[in-house]
Each structure stands twice: as structure tokens, then as C-alpha cells.
N, C-alpha and C. Protein backbone atom coordinates (compact mmCIF):
# COMPACT_ATOMS: atom_id res chain seq x y z
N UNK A 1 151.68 60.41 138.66
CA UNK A 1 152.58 61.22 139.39
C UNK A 1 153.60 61.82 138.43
N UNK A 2 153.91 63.02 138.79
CA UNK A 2 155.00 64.06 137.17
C UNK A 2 156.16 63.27 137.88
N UNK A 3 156.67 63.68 136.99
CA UNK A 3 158.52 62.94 136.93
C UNK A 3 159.13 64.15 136.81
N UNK A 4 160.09 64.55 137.16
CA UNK A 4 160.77 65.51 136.35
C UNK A 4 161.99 64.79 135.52
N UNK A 5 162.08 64.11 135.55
CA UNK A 5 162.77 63.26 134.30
C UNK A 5 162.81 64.06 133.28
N UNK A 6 163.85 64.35 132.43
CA UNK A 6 164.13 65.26 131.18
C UNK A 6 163.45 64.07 130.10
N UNK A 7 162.93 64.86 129.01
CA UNK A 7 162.09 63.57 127.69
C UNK A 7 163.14 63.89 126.73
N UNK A 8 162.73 62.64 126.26
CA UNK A 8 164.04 61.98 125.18
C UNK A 8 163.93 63.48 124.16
N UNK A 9 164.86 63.37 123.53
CA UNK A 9 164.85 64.36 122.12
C UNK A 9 163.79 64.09 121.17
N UNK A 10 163.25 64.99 120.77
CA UNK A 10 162.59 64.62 119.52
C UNK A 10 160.94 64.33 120.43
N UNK A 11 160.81 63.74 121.07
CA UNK A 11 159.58 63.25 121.49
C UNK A 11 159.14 64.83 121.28
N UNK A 12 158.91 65.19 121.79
CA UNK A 12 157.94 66.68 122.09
C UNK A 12 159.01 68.19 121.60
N UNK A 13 158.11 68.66 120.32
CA UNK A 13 158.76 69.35 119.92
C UNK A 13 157.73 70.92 119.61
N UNK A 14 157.98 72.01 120.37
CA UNK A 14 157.00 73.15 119.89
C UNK A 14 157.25 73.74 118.60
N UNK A 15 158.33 73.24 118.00
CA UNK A 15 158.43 74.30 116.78
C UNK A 15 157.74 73.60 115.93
N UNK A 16 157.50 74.55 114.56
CA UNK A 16 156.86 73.67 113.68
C UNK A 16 158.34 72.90 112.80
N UNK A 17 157.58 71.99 111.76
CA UNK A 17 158.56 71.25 111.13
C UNK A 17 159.33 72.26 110.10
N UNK A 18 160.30 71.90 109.39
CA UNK A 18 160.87 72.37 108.51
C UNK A 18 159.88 72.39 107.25
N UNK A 19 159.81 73.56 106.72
CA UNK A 19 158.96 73.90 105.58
C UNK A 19 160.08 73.88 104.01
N UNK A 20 159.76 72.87 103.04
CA UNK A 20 160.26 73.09 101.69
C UNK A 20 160.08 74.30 101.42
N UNK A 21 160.76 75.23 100.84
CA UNK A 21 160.55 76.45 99.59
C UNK A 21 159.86 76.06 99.00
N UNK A 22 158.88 77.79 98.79
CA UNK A 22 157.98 77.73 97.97
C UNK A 22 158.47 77.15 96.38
N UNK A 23 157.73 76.65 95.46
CA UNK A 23 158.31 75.98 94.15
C UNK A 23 159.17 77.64 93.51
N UNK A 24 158.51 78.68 93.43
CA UNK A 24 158.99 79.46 92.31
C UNK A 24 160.36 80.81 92.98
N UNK A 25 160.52 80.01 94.54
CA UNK A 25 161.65 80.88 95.04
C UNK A 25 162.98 80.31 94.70
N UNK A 26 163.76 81.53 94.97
CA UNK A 26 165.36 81.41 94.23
C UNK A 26 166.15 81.06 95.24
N UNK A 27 167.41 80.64 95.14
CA UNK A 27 168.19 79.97 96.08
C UNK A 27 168.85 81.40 96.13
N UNK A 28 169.96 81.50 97.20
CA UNK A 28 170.72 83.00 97.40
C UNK A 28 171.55 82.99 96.00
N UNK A 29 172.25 81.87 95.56
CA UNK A 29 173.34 81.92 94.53
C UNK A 29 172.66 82.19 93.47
N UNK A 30 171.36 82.03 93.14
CA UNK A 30 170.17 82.05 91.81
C UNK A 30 169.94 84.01 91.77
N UNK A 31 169.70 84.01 93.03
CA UNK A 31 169.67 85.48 93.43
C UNK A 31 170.78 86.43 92.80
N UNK A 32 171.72 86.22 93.62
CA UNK A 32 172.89 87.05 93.26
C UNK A 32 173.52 87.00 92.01
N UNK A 33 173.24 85.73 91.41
CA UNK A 33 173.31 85.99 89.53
C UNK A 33 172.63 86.73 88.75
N UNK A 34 171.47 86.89 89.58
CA UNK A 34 170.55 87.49 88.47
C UNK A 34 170.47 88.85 89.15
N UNK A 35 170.93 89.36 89.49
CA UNK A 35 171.13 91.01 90.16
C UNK A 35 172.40 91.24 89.55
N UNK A 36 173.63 90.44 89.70
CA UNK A 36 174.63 90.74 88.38
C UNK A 36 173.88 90.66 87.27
N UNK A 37 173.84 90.09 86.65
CA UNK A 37 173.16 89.85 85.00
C UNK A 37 172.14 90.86 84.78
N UNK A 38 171.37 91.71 85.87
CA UNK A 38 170.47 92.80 85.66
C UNK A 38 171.32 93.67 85.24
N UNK A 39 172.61 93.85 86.42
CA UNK A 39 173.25 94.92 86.11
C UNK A 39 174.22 94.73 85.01
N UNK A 40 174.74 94.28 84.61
CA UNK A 40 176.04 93.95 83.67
C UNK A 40 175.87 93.58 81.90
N UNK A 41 174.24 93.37 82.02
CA UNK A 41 173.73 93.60 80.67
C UNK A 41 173.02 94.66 79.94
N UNK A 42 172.86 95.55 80.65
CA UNK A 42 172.46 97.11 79.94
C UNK A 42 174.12 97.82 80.12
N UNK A 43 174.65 97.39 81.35
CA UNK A 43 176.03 97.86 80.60
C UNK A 43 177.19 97.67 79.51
N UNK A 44 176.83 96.39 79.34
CA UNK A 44 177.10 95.91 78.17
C UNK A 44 176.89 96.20 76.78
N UNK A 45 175.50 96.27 76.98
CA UNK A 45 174.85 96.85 75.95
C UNK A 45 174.86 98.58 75.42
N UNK A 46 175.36 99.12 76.82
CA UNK A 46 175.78 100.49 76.56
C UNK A 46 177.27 100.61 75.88
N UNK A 47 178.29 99.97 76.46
CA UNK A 47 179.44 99.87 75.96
C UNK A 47 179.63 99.56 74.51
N UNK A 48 178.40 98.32 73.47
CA UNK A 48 178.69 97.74 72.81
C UNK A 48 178.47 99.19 71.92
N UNK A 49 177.24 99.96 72.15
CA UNK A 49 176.77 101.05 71.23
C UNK A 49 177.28 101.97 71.11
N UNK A 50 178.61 102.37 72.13
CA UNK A 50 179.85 103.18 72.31
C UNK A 50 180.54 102.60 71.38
N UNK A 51 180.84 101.09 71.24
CA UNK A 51 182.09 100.59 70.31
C UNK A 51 181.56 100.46 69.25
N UNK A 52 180.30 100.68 68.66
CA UNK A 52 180.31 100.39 67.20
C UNK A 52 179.26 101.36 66.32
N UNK A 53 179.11 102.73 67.27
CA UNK A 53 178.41 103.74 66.67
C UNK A 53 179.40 104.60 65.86
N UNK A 54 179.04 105.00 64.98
CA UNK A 54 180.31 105.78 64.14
C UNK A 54 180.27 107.20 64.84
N UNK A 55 181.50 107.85 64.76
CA UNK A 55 181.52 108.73 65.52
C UNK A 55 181.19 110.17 64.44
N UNK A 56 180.42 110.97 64.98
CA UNK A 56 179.68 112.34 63.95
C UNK A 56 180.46 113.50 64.56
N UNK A 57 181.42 114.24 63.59
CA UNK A 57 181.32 115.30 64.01
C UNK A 57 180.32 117.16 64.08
N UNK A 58 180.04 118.20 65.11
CA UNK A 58 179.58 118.77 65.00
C UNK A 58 179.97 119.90 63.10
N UNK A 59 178.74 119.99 63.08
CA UNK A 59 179.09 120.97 61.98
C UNK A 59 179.99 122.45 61.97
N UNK A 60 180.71 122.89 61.31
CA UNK A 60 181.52 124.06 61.60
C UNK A 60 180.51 125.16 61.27
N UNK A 61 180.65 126.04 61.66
CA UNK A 61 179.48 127.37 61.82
C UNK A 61 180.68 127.98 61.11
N UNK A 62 180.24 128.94 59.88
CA UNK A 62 180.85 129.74 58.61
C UNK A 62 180.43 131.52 59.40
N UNK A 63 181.33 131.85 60.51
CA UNK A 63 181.09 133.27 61.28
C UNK A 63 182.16 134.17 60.41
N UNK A 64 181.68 135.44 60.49
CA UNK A 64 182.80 136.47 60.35
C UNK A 64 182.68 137.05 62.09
N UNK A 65 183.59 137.32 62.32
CA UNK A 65 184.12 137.63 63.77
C UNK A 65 185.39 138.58 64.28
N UNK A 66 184.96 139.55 64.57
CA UNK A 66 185.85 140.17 65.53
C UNK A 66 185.94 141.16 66.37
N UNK A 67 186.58 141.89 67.23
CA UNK A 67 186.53 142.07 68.42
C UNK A 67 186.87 143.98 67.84
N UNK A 68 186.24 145.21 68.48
CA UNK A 68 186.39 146.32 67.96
C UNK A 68 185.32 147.58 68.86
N UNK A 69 185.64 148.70 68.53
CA UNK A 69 185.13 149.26 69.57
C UNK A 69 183.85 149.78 69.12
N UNK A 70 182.90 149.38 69.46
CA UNK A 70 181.41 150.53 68.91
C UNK A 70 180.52 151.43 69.77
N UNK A 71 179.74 152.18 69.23
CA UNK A 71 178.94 153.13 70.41
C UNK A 71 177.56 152.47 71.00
N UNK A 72 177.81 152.42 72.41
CA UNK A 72 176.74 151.76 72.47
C UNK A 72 175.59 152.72 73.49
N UNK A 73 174.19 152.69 73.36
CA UNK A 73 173.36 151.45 72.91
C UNK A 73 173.28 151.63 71.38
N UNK A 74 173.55 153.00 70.58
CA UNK A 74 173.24 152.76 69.44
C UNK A 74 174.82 154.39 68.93
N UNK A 75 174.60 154.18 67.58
CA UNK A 75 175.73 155.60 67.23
C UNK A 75 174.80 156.72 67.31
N UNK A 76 173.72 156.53 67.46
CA UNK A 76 172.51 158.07 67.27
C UNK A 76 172.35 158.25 68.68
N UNK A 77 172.48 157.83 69.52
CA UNK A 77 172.52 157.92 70.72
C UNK A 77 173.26 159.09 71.99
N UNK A 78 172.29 160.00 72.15
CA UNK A 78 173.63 161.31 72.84
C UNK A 78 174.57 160.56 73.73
N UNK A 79 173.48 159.38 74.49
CA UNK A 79 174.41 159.26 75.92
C UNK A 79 175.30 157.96 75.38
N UNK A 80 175.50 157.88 74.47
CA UNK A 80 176.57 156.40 73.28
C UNK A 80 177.48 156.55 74.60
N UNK A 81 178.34 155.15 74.11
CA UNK A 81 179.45 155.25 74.96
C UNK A 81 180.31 154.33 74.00
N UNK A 82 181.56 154.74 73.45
CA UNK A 82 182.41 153.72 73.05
C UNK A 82 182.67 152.12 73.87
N UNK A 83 182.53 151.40 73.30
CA UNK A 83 182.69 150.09 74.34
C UNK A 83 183.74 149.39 73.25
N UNK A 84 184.54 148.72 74.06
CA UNK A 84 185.05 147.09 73.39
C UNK A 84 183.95 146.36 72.82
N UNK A 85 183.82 145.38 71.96
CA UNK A 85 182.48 144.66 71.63
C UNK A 85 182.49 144.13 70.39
N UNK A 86 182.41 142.64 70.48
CA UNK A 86 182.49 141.63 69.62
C UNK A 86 181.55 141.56 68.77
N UNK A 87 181.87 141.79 67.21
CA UNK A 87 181.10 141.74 66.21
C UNK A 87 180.78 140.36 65.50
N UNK A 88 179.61 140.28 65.64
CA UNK A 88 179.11 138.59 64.75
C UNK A 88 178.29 139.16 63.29
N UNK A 89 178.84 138.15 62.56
CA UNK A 89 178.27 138.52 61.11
C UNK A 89 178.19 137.17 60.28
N UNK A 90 176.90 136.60 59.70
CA UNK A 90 176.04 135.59 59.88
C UNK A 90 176.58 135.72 57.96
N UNK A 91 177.19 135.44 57.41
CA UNK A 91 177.77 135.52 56.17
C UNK A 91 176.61 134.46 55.40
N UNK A 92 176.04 133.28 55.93
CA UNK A 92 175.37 132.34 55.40
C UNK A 92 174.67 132.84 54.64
N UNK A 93 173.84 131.97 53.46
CA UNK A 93 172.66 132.50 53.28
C UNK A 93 171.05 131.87 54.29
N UNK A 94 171.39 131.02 55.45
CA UNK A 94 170.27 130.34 56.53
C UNK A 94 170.27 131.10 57.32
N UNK A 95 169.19 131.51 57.87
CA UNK A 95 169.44 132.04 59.61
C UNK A 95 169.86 130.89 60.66
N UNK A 96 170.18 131.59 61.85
CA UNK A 96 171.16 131.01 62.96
C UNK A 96 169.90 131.46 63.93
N UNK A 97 169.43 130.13 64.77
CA UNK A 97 168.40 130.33 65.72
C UNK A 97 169.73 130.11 66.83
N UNK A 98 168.74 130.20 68.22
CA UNK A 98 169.48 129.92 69.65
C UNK A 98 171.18 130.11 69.55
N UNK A 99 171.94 131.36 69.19
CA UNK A 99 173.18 131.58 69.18
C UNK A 99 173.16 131.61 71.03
N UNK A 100 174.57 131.42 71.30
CA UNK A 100 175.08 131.56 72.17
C UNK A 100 177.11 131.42 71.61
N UNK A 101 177.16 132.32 72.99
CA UNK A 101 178.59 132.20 72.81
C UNK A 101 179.21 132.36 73.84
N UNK A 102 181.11 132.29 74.11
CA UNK A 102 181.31 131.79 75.28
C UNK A 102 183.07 132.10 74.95
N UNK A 103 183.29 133.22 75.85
CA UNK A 103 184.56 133.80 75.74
C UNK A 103 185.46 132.90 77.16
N UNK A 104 186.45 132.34 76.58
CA UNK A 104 187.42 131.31 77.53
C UNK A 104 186.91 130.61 77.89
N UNK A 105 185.46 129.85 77.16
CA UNK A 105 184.93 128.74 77.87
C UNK A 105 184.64 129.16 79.35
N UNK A 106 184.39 130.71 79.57
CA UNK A 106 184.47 130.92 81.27
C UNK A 106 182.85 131.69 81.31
N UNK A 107 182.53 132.83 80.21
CA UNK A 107 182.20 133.71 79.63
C UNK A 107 181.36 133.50 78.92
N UNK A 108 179.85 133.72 78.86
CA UNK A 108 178.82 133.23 78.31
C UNK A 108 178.08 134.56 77.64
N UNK A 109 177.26 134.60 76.68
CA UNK A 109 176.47 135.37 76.44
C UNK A 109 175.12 134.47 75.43
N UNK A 110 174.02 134.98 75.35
CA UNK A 110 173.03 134.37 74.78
C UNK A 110 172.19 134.92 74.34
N UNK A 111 172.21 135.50 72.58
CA UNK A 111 171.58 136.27 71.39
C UNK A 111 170.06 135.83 71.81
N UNK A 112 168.80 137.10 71.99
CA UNK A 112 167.91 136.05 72.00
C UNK A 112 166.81 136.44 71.37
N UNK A 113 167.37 136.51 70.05
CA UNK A 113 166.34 136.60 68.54
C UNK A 113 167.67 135.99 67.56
N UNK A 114 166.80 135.50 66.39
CA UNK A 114 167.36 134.47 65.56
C UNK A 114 168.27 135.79 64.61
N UNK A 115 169.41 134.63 63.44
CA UNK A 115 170.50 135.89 63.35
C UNK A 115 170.11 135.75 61.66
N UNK A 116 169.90 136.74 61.20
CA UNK A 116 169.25 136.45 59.65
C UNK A 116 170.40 136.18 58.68
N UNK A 117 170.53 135.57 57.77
CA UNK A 117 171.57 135.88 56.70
C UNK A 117 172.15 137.08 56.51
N UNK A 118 173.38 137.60 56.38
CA UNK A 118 173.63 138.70 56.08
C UNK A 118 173.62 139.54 57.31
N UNK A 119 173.17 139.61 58.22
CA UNK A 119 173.00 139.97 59.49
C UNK A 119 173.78 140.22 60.60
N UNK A 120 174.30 141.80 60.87
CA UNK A 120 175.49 141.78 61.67
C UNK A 120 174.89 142.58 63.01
N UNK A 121 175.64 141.79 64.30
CA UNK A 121 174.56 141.95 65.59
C UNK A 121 176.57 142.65 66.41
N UNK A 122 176.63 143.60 67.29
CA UNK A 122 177.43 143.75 68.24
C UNK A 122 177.08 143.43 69.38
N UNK A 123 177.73 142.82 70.86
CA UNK A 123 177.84 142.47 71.73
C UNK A 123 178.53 142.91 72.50
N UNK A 124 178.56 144.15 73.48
CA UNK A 124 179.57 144.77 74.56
C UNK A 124 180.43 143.50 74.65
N UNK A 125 181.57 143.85 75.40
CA UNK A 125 182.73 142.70 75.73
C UNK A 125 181.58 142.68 77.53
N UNK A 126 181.42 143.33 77.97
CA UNK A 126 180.85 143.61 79.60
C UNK A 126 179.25 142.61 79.15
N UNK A 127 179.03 142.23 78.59
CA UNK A 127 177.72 141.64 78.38
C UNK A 127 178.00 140.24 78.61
N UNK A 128 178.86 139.58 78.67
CA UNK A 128 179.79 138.17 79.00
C UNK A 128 179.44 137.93 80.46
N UNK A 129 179.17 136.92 80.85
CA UNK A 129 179.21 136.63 82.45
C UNK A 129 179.27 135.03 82.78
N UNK A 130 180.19 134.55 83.77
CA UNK A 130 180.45 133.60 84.25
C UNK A 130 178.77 132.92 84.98
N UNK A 131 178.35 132.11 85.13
CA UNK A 131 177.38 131.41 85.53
C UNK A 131 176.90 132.06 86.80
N UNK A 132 178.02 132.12 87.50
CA UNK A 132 178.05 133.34 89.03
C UNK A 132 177.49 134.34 89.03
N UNK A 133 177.35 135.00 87.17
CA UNK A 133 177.43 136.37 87.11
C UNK A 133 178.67 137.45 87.69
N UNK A 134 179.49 136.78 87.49
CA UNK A 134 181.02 137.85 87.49
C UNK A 134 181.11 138.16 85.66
N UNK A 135 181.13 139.78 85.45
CA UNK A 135 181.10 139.70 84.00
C UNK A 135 182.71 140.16 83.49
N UNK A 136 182.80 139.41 82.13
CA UNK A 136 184.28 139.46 81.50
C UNK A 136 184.82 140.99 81.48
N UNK A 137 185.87 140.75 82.21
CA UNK A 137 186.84 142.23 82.26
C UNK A 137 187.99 142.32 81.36
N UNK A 138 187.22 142.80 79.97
CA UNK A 138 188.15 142.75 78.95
C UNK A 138 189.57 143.58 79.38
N UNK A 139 189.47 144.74 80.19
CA UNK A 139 190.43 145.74 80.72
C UNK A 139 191.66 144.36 81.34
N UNK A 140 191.84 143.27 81.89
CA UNK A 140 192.22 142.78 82.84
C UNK A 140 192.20 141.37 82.18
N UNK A 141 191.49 140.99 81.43
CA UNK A 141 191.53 139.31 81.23
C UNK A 141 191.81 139.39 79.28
N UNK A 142 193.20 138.99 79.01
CA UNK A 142 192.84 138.59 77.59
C UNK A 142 191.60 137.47 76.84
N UNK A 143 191.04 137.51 75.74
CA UNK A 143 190.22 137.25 75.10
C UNK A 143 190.88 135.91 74.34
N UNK A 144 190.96 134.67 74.88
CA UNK A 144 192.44 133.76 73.80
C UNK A 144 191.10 132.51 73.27
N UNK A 145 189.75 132.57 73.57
CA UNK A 145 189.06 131.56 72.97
C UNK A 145 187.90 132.40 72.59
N UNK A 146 187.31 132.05 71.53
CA UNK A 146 186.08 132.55 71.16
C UNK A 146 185.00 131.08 70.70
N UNK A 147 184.17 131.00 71.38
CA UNK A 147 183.01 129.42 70.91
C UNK A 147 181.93 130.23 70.74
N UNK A 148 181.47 129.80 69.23
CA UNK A 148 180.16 130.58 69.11
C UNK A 148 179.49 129.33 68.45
N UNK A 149 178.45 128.86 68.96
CA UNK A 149 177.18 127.71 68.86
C UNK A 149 175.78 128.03 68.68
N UNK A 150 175.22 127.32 66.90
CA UNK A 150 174.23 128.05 66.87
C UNK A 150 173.35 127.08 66.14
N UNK A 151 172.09 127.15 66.19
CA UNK A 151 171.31 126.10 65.53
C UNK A 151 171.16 126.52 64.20
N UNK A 152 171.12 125.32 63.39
CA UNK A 152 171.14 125.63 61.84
C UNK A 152 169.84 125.33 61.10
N UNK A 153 169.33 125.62 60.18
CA UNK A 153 168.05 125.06 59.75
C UNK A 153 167.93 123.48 59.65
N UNK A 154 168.68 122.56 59.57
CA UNK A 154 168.97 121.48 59.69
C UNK A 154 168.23 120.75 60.75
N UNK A 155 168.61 121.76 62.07
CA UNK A 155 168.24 121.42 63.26
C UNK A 155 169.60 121.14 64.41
N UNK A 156 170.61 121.28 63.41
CA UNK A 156 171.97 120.43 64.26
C UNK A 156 172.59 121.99 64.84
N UNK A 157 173.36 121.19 65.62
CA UNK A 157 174.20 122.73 66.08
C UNK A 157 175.22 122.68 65.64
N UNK A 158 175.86 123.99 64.81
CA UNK A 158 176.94 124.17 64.43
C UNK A 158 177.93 125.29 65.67
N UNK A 159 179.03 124.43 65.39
CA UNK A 159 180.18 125.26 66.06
C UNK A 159 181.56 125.86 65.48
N UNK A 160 181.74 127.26 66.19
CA UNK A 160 183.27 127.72 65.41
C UNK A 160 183.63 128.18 66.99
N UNK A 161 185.47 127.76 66.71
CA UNK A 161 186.30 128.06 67.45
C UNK A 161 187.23 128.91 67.29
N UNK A 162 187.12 130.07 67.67
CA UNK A 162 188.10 131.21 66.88
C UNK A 162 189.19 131.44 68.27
N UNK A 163 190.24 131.28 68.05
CA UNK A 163 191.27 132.06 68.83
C UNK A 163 191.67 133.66 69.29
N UNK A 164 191.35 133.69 70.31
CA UNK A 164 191.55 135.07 70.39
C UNK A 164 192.36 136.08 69.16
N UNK A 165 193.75 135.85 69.16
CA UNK A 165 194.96 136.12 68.02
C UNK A 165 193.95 136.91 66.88
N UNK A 166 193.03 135.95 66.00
CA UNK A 166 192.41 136.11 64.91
C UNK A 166 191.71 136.97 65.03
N UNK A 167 191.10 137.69 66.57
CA UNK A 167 189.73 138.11 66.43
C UNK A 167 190.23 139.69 66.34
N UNK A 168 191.41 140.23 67.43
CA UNK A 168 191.37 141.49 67.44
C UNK A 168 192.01 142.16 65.74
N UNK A 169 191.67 143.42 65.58
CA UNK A 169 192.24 143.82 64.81
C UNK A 169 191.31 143.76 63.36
N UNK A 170 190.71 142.54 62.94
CA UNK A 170 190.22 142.40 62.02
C UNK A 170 189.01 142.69 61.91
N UNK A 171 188.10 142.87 60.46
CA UNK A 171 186.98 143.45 60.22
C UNK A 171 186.21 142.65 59.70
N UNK A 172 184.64 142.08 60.02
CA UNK A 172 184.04 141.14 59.30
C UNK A 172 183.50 142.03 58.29
């Protein structure tokens, strides 16, 4: 005859028993050390190569440079047009691959044939353009930085920083 009598504890149980961890699993605290220690030792190791790499500076680029009016596209040209336009002149005896240059750090332009020794190239001031493509309005914006960056036979990139001040007026 059933009882409904409640059974003691423990007598009859559907769950299964408690299972040990597998041998090669991690406890949570084993865990979370070693997810720090993943992360905190390549940073470490980045920091250490920051603190004890000697520091190199870029090479100085030897430019003649300055700022003057020429006919452009050429002086033989009927339809020439006087322009503003920055003169580069490669005084070295190496050529200068991948020139670029960059009026107020705002103002980009990018030579794109290599610059021979001895070798003097003009650049409209209107040939300059912001990343946007807004181009430099020499009429309206003074000229106060000049960065001209250029690869050297070396392989390294050399840089010159000319101040506006220096550029107008003078003749490379």
C-alpha cells in the first residue's frame, strides 16, 4: 500500500553525484592569472624595448628651397601663366626617390619621379592640398612651415624643416 509519507533525505536522489574536475582544468583564480600574465607580459616586454632602445634620429635632407614666381606649365608656353611656386633644388650628389612635401603640416604635395643630383623641379603654390582636397591659398594663408621628406639611397628618409621666414625672397 503507497504511503505518502515524505522519504528521508538522501535516500532517493535524481541528480547525478558530484563530479571531480577534469585533472588538466584550471580553478577560476588559476584562470584569471593567467589572462593577466597573457596580457601584462608582451606589455612589458613592449615597454622594456621602449626603455632601452637607443633613440635614432631622422637624417637631415641638404635642400636648397624657396618660394618665387615662375611661368607655368613651362616659360615657352603661349598660354604660361605667372604662378607663386616653390622651388626644390636637390644640391646632393644622390638622387632623392619618393619626395613629398607638406606646407603647415596642413598641405601636401607628392613629386612622382625621383629628384636627380643637381636637379631643380618647381611646384605651383595651388598644387598643395589638404587630404579633403581643399588646395593651399597662398593669396590668403601665410606659408610659416615648409617639411620636405625624401628617401635617400641609404634607404632611410631624410627630413628638412624650413620656416616659412627663410623661404620667401631667396634663390636656390
Amino acid at each position: 500500500m503507497p504511503t505518502d509519507s515524505p522519504l528521508p533525505i538522501g535516500s532517493i536522489s535524481s541528480a547525478t553525484p558530484a563530479q571531480a574536475p577534469p585533472p588538466g582544468a584550471l580553478s577560476r583564480k588559476q584562470l584569471t592569472l593567467g589572462l593577466v600574465l597573457i596580457t601584462l607580459i608582451p606589455f612589458g616586454l613592449v615597454v622594456l624595448l621602449y626603455m632601452t632602445m637607443p633613440a635614432f634620429d631622422d637624417p637631415v635632407l641638404q635642400v636648397q628651397a624657396s618660394v618665387g614666381p615662375r611661368a607655368w606649365p613651362t616659360d615657352t608656353d603661349p598660354d604660361a601663366r605667372i604662378v607663386p611656386s616653390l622651388i626644390i633644388k636637390n644640391p646632393t650628389d644622390e638622387p632623392w626617390n619618393n619626395l613629398n612635401l607638406s606646407i603647415n603640416e596642413q598641405f601636401y604635395y607628392q613629386h612622382p619621379d625621383p629628384l636627380r643630383p643637381g636637379e631643380e623641379i618647381f611646384i605651383p603654390l595651388k598644387f598643395f592640398h589638404t587630404k579633403g582636397n581643399q588646395y593651399f591659398p597662398p593669396e590668403s594663408q601665410q606659408l610659416s612651415l615648409l617639411t620636405i621628406y625624401a628617401q635617400i639611397p641609404s634607404g632611410a628618409r631624410a627630413i628638412a624643416e624650413i620656416p616659412g621666414a627663410e623661404l620667401i625672397g631667396h634663390s636656390p
